[in-house]
PDB file of N, CA and C in Angstrom:
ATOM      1  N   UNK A   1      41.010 219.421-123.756  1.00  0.00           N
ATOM      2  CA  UNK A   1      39.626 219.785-124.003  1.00  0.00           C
ATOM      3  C   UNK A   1      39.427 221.220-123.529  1.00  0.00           C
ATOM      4  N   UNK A   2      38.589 222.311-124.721  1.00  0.00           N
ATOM      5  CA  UNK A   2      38.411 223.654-123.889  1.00  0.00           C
ATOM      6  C   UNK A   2      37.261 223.898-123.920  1.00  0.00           C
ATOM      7  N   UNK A   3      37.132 223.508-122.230  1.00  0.00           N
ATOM      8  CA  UNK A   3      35.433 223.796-122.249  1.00  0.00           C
ATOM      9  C   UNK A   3      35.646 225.176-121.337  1.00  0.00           C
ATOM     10  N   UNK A   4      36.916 225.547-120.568  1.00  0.00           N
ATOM     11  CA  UNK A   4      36.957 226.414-119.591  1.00  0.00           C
ATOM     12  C   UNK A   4      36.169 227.772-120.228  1.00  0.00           C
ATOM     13  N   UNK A   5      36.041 228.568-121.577  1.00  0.00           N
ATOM     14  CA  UNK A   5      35.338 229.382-122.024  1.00  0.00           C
ATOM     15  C   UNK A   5      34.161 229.359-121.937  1.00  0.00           C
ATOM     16  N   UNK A   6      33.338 228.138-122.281  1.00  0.00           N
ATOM     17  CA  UNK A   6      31.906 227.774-122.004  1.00  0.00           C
ATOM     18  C   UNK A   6      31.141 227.767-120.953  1.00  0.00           C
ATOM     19  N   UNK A   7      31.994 227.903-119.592  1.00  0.00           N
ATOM     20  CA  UNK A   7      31.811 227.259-118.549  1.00  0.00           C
ATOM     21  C   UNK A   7      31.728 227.980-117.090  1.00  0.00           C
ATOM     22  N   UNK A   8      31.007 228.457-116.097  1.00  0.00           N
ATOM     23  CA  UNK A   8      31.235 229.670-115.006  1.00  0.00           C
ATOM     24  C   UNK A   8      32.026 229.158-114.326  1.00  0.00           C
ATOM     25  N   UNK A   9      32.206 229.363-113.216  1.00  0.00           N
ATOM     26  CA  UNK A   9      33.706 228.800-112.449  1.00  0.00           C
ATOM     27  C   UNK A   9      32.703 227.387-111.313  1.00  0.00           C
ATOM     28  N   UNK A  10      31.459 227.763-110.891  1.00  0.00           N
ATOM     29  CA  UNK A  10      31.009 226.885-110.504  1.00  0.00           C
ATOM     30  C   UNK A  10      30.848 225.004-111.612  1.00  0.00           C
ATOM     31  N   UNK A  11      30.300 225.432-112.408  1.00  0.00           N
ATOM     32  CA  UNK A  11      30.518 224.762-113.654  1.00  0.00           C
ATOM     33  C   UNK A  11      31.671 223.758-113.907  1.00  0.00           C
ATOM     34  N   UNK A  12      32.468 224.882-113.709  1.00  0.00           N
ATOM     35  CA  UNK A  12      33.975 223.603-114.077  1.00  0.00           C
ATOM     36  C   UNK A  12      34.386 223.070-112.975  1.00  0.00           C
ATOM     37  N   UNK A  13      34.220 223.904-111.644  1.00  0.00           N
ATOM     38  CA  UNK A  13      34.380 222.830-110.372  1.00  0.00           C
ATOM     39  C   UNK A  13      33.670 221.590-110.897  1.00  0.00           C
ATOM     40  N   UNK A  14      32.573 221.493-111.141  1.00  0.00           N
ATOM     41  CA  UNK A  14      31.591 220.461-111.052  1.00  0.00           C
ATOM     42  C   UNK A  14      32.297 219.531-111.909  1.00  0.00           C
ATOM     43  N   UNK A  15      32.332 219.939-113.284  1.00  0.00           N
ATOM     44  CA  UNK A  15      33.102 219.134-114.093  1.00  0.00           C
ATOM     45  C   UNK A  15      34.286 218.448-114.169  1.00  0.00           C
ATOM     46  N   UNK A  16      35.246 219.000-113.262  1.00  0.00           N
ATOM     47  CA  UNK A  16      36.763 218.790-112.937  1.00  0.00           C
ATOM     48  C   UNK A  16      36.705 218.245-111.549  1.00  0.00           C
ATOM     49  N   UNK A  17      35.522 217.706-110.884  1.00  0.00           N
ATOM     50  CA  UNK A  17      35.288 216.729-110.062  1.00  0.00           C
ATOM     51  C   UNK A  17      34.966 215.178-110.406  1.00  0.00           C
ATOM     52  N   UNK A  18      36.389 214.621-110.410  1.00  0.00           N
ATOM     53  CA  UNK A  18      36.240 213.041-111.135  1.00  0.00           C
ATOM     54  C   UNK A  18      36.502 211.831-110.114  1.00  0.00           C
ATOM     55  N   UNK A  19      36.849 212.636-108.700  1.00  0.00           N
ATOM     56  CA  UNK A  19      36.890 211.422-107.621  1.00  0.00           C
ATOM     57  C   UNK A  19      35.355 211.400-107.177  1.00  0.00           C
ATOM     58  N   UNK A  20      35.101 210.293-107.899  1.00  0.00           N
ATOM     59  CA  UNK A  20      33.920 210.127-107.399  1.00  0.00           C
ATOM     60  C   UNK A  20      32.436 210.417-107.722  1.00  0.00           C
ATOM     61  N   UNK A  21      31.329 209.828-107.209  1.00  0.00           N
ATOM     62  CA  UNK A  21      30.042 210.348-107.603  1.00  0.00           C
ATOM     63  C   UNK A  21      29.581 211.878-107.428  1.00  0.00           C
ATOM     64  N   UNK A  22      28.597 212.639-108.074  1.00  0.00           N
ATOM     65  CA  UNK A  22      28.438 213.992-108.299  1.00  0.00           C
ATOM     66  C   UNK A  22      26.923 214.075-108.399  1.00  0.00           C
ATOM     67  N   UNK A  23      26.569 215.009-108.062  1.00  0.00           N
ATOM     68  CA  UNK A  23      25.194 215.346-108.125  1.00  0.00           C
ATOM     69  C   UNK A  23      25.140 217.052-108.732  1.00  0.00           C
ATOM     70  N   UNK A  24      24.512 217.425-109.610  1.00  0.00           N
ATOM     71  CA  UNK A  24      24.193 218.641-109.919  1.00  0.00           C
ATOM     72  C   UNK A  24      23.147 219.183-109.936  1.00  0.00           C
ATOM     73  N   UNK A  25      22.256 219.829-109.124  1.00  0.00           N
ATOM     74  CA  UNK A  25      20.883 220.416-108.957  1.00  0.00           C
ATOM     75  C   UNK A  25      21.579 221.822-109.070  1.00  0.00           C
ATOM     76  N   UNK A  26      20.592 222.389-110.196  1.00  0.00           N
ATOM     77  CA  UNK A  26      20.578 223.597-110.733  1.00  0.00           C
ATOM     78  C   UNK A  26      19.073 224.671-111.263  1.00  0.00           C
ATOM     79  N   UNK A  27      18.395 225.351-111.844  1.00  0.00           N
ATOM     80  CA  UNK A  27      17.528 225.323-112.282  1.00  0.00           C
ATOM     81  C   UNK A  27      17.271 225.449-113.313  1.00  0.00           C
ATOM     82  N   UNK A  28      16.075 225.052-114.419  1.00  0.00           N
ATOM     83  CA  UNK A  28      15.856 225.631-115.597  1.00  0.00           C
ATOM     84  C   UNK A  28      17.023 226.164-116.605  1.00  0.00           C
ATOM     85  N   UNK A  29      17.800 225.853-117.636  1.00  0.00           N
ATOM     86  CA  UNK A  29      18.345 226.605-118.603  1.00  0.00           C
ATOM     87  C   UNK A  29      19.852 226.872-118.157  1.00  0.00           C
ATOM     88  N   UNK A  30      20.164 226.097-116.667  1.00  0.00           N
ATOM     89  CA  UNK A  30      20.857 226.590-116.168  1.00  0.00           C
ATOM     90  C   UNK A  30      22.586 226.352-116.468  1.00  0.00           C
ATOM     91  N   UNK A  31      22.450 224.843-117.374  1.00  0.00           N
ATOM     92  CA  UNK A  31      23.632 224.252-118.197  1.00  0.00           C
ATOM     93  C   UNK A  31      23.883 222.874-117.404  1.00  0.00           C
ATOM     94  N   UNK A  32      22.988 221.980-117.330  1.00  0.00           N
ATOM     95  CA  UNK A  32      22.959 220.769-115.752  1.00  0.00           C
ATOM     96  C   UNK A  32      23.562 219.758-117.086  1.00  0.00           C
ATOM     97  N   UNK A  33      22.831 219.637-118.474  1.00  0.00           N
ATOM     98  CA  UNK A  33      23.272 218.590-119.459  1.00  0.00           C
ATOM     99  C   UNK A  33      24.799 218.663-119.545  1.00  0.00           C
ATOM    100  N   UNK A  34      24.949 220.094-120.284  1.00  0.00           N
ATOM    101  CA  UNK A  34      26.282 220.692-120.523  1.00  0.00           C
ATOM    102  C   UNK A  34      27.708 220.018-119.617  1.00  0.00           C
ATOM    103  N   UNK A  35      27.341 220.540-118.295  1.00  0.00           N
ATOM    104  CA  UNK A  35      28.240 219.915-117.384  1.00  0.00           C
ATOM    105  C   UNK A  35      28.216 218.551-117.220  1.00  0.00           C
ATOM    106  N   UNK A  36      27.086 217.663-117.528  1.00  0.00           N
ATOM    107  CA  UNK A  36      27.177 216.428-116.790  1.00  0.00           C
ATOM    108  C   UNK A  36      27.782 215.694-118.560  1.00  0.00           C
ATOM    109  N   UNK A  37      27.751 216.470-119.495  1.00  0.00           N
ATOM    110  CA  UNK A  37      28.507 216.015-121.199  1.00  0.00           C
ATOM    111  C   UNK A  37      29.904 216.254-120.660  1.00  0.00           C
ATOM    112  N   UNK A  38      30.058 217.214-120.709  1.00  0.00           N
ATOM    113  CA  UNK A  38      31.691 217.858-120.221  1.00  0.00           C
ATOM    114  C   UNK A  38      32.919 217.118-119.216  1.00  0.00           C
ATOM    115  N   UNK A  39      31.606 216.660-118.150  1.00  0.00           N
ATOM    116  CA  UNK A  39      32.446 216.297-116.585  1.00  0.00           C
ATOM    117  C   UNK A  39      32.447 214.329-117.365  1.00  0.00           C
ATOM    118  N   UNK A  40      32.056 214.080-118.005  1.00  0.00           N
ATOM    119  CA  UNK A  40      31.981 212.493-119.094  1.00  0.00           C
ATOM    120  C   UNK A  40      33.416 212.306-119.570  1.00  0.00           C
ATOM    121  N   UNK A  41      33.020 213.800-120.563  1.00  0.00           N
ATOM    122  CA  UNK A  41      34.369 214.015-121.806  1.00  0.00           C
ATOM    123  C   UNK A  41      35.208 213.825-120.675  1.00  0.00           C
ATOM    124  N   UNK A  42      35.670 214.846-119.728  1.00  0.00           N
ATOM    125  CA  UNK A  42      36.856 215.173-118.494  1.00  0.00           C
ATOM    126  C   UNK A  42      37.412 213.604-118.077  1.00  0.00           C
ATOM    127  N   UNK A  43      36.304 212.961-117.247  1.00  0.00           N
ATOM    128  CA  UNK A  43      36.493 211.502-117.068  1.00  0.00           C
ATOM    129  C   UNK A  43      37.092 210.634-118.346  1.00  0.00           C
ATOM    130  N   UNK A  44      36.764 210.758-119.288  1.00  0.00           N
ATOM    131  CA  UNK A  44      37.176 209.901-120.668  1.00  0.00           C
ATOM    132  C   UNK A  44      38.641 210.166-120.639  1.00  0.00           C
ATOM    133  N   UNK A  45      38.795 211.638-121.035  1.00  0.00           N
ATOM    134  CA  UNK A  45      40.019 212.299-121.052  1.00  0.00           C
ATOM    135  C   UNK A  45      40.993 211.517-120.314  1.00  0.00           C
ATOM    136  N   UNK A  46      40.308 211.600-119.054  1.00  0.00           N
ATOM    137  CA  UNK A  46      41.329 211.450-117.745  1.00  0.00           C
ATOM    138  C   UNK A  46      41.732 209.540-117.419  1.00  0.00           C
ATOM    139  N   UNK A  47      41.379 209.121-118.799  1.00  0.00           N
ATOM    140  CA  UNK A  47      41.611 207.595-118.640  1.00  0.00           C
ATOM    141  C   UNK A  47      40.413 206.837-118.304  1.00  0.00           C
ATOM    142  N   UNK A  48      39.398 207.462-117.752  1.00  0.00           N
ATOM    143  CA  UNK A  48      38.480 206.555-117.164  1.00  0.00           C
ATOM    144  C   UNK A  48      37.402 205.956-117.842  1.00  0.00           C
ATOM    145  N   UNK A  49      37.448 204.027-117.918  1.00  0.00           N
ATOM    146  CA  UNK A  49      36.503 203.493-118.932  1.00  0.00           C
ATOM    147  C   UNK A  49      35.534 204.165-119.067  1.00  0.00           C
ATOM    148  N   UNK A  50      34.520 204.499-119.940  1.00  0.00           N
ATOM    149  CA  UNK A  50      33.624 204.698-120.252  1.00  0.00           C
ATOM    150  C   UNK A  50      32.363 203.627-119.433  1.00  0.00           C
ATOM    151  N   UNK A  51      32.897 202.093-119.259  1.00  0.00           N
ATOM    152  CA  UNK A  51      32.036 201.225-118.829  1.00  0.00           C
ATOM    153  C   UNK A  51      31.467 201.558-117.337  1.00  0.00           C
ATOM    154  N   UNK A  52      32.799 202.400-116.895  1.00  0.00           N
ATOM    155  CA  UNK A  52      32.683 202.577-115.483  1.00  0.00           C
ATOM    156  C   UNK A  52      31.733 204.092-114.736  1.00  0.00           C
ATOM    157  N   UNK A  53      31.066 204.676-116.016  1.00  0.00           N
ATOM    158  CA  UNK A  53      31.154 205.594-115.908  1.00  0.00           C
ATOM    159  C   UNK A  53      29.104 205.540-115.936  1.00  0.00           C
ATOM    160  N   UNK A  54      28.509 206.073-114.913  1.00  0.00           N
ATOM    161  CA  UNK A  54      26.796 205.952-115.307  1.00  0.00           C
ATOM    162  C   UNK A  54      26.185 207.432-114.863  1.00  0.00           C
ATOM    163  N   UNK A  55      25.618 208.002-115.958  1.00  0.00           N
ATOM    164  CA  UNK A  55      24.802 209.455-116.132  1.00  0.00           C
ATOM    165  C   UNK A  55      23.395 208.922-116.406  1.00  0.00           C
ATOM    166  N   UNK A  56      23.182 209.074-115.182  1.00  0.00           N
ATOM    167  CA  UNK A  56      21.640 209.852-115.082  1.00  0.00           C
ATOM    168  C   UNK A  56      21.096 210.642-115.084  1.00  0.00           C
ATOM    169  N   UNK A  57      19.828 210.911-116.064  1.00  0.00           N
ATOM    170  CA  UNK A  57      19.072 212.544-116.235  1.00  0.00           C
ATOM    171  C   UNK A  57      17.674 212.195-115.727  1.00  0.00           C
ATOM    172  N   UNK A  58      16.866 213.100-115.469  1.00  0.00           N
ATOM    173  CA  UNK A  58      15.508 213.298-115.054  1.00  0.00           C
ATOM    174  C   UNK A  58      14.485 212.827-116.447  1.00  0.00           C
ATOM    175  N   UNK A  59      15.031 213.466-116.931  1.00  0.00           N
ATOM    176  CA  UNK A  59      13.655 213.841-118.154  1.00  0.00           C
ATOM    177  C   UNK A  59      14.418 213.696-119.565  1.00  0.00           C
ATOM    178  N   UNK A  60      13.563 212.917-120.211  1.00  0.00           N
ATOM    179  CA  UNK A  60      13.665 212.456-121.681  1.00  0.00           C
ATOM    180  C   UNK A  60      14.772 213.507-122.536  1.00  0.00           C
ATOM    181  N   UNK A  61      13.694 214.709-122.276  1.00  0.00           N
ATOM    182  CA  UNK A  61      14.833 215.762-123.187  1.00  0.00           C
ATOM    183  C   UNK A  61      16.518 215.855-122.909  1.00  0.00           C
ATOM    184  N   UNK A  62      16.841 215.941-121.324  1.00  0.00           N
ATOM    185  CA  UNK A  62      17.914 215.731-121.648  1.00  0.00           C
ATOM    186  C   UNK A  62      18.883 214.385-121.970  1.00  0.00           C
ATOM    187  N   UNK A  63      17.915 213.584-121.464  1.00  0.00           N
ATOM    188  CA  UNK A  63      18.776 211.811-122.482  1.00  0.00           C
ATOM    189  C   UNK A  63      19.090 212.211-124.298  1.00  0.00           C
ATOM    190  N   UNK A  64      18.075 212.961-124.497  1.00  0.00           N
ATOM    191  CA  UNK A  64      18.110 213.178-126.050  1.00  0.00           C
ATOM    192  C   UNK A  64      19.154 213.901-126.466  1.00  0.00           C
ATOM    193  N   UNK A  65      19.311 215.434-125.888  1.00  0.00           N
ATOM    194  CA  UNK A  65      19.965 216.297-125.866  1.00  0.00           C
ATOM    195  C   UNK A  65      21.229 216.208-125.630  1.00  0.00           C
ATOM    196  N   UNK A  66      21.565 215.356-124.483  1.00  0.00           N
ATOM    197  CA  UNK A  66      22.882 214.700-124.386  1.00  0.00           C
ATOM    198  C   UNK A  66      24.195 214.171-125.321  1.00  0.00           C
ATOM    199  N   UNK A  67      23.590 213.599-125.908  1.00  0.00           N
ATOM    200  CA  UNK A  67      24.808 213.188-126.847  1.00  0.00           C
ATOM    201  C   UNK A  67      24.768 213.771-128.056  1.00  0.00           C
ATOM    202  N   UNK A  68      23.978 215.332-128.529  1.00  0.00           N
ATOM    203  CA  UNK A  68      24.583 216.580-129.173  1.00  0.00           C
ATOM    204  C   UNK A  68      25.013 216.799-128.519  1.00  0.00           C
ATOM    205  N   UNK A  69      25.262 217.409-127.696  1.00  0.00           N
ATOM    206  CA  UNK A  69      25.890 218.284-126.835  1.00  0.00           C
ATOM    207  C   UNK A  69      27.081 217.623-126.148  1.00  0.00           C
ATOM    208  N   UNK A  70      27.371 216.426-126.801  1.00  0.00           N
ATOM    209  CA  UNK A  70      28.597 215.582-126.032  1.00  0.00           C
ATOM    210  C   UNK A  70      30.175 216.255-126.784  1.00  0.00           C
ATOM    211  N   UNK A  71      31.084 216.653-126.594  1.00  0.00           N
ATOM    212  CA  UNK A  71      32.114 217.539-126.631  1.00  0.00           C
ATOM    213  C   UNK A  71      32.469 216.445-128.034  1.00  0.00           C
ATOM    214  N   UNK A  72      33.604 216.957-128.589  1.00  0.00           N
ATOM    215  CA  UNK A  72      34.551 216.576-129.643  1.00  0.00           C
ATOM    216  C   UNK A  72      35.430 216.031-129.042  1.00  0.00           C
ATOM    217  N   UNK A  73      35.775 214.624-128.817  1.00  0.00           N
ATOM    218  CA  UNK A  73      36.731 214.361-127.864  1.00  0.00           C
ATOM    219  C   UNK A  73      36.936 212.745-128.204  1.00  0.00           C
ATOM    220  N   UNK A  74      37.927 212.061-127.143  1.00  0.00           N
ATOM    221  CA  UNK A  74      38.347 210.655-127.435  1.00  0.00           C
ATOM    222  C   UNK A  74      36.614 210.183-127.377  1.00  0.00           C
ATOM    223  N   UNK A  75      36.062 209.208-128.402  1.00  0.00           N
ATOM    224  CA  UNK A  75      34.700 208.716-128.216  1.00  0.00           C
ATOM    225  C   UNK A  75      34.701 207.528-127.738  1.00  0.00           C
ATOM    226  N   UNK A  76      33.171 207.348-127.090  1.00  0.00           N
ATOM    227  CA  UNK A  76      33.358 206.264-126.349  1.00  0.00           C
ATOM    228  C   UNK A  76      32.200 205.821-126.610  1.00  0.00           C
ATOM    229  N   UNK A  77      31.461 204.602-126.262  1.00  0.00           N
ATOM    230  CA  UNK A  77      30.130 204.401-126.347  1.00  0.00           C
ATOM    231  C   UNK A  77      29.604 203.874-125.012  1.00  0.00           C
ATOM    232  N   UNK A  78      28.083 204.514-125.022  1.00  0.00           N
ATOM    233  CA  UNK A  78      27.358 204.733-123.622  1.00  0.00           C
ATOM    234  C   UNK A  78      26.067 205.173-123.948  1.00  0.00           C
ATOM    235  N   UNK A  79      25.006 204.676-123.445  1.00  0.00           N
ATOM    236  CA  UNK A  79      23.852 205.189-123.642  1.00  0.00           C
ATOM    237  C   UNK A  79      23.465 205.972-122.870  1.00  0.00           C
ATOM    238  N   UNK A  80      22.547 206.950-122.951  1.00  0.00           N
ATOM    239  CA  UNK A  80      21.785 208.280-122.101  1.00  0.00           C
ATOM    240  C   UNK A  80      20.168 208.027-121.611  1.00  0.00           C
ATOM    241  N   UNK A  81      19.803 207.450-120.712  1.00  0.00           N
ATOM    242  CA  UNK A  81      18.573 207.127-120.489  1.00  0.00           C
ATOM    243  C   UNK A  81      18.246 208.125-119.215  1.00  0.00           C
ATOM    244  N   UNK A  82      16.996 208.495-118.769  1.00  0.00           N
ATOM    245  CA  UNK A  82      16.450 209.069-118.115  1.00  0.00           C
ATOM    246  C   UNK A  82      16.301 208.136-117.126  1.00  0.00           C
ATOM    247  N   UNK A  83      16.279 208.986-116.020  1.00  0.00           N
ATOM    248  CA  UNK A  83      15.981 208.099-114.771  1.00  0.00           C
ATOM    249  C   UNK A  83      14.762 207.720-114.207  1.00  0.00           C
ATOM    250  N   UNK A  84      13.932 208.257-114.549  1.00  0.00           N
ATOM    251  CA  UNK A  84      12.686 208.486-114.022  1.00  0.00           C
ATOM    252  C   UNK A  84      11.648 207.083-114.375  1.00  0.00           C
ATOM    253  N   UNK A  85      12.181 206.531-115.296  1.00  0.00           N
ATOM    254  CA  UNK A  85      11.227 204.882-115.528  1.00  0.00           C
ATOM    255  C   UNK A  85      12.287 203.786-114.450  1.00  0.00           C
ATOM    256  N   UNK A  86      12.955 204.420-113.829  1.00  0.00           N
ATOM    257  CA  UNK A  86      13.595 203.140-112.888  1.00  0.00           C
ATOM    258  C   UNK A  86      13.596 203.492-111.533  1.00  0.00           C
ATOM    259  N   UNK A  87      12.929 204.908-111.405  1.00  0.00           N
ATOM    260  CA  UNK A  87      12.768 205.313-109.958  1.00  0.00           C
ATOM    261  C   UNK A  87      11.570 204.748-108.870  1.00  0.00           C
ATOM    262  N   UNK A  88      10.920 204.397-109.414  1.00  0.00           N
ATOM    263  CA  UNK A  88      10.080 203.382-108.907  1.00  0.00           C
ATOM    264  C   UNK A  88      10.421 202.029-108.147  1.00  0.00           C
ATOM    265  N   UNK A  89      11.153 201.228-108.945  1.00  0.00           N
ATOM    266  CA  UNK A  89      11.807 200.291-108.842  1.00  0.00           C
ATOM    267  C   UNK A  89      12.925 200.395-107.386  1.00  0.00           C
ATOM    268  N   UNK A  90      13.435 201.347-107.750  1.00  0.00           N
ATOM    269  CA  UNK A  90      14.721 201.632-107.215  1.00  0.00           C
ATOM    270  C   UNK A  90      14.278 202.238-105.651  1.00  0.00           C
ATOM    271  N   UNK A  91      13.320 202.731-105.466  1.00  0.00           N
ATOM    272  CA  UNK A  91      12.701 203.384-104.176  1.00  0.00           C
ATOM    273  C   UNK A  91      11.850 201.997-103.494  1.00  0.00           C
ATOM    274  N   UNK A  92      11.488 201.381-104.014  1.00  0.00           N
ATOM    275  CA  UNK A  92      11.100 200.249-103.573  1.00  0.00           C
ATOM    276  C   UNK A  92      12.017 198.980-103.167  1.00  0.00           C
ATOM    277  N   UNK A  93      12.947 198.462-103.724  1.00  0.00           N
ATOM    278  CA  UNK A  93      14.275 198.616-103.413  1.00  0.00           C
ATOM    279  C   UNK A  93      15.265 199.346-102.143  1.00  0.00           C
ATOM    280  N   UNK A  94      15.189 200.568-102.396  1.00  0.00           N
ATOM    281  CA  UNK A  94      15.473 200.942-100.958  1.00  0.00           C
ATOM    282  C   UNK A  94      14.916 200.834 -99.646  1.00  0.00           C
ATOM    283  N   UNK A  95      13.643 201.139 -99.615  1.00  0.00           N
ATOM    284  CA  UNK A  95      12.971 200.899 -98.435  1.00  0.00           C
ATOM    285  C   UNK A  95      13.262 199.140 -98.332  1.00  0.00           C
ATOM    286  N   UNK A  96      12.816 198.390 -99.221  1.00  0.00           N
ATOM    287  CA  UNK A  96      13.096 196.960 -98.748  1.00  0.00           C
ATOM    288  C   UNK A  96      14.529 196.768 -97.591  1.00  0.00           C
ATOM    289  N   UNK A  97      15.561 197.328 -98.345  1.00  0.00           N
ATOM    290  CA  UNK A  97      16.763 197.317 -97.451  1.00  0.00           C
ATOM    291  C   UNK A  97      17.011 198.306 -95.946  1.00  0.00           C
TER     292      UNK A  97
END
């Protein structure tokens, strides 16, 4: 996969980080979809089910945006939902515990 052209060097750290969970806070325009499509493809690439694999976004647009922007690569199927209708839930939930 050549995303290394597309990509700043912070960027592909992020993406070429597959042990494990990841968080990317960035700002505005800054390429947060891009990488979290890319660092998917990378994981796919790299053998890893697709089943095992869960992306969360903030906001609608990028659930939408997401799977254009999903690379040319082995395909897999996975849905893109926003996080923000289960954060409620999930914070309530935590404090319980």
């Amino acid at each position: 996969m050549n995303y290394i052209d597309e990509l700043n060097k912070e960027q592909i750290r992020a993406v070429e980080n597959i042990d494990g969970p990841s968080m990317v806070i960035a700002g505005a325009g800054s390429g947060k979809t891009r990488v979290l499509t890319y660092r998917i493809a990378h994981m796919i690439h790299s053998d890893i089910d697709a089943f095992n694999i869960l992306a969360l976004t903030f906001t609608n647009k990028a659930a939408k945006e997401s799977p254009r922007k999903f690379p040319k690569t082995k395909h897999a199927t996975f849905g893109w939902v926003p996080f923000t209708p289960y954060l409620p839930e999930f914070l309530e939930r935590r404090a319980r515990s």
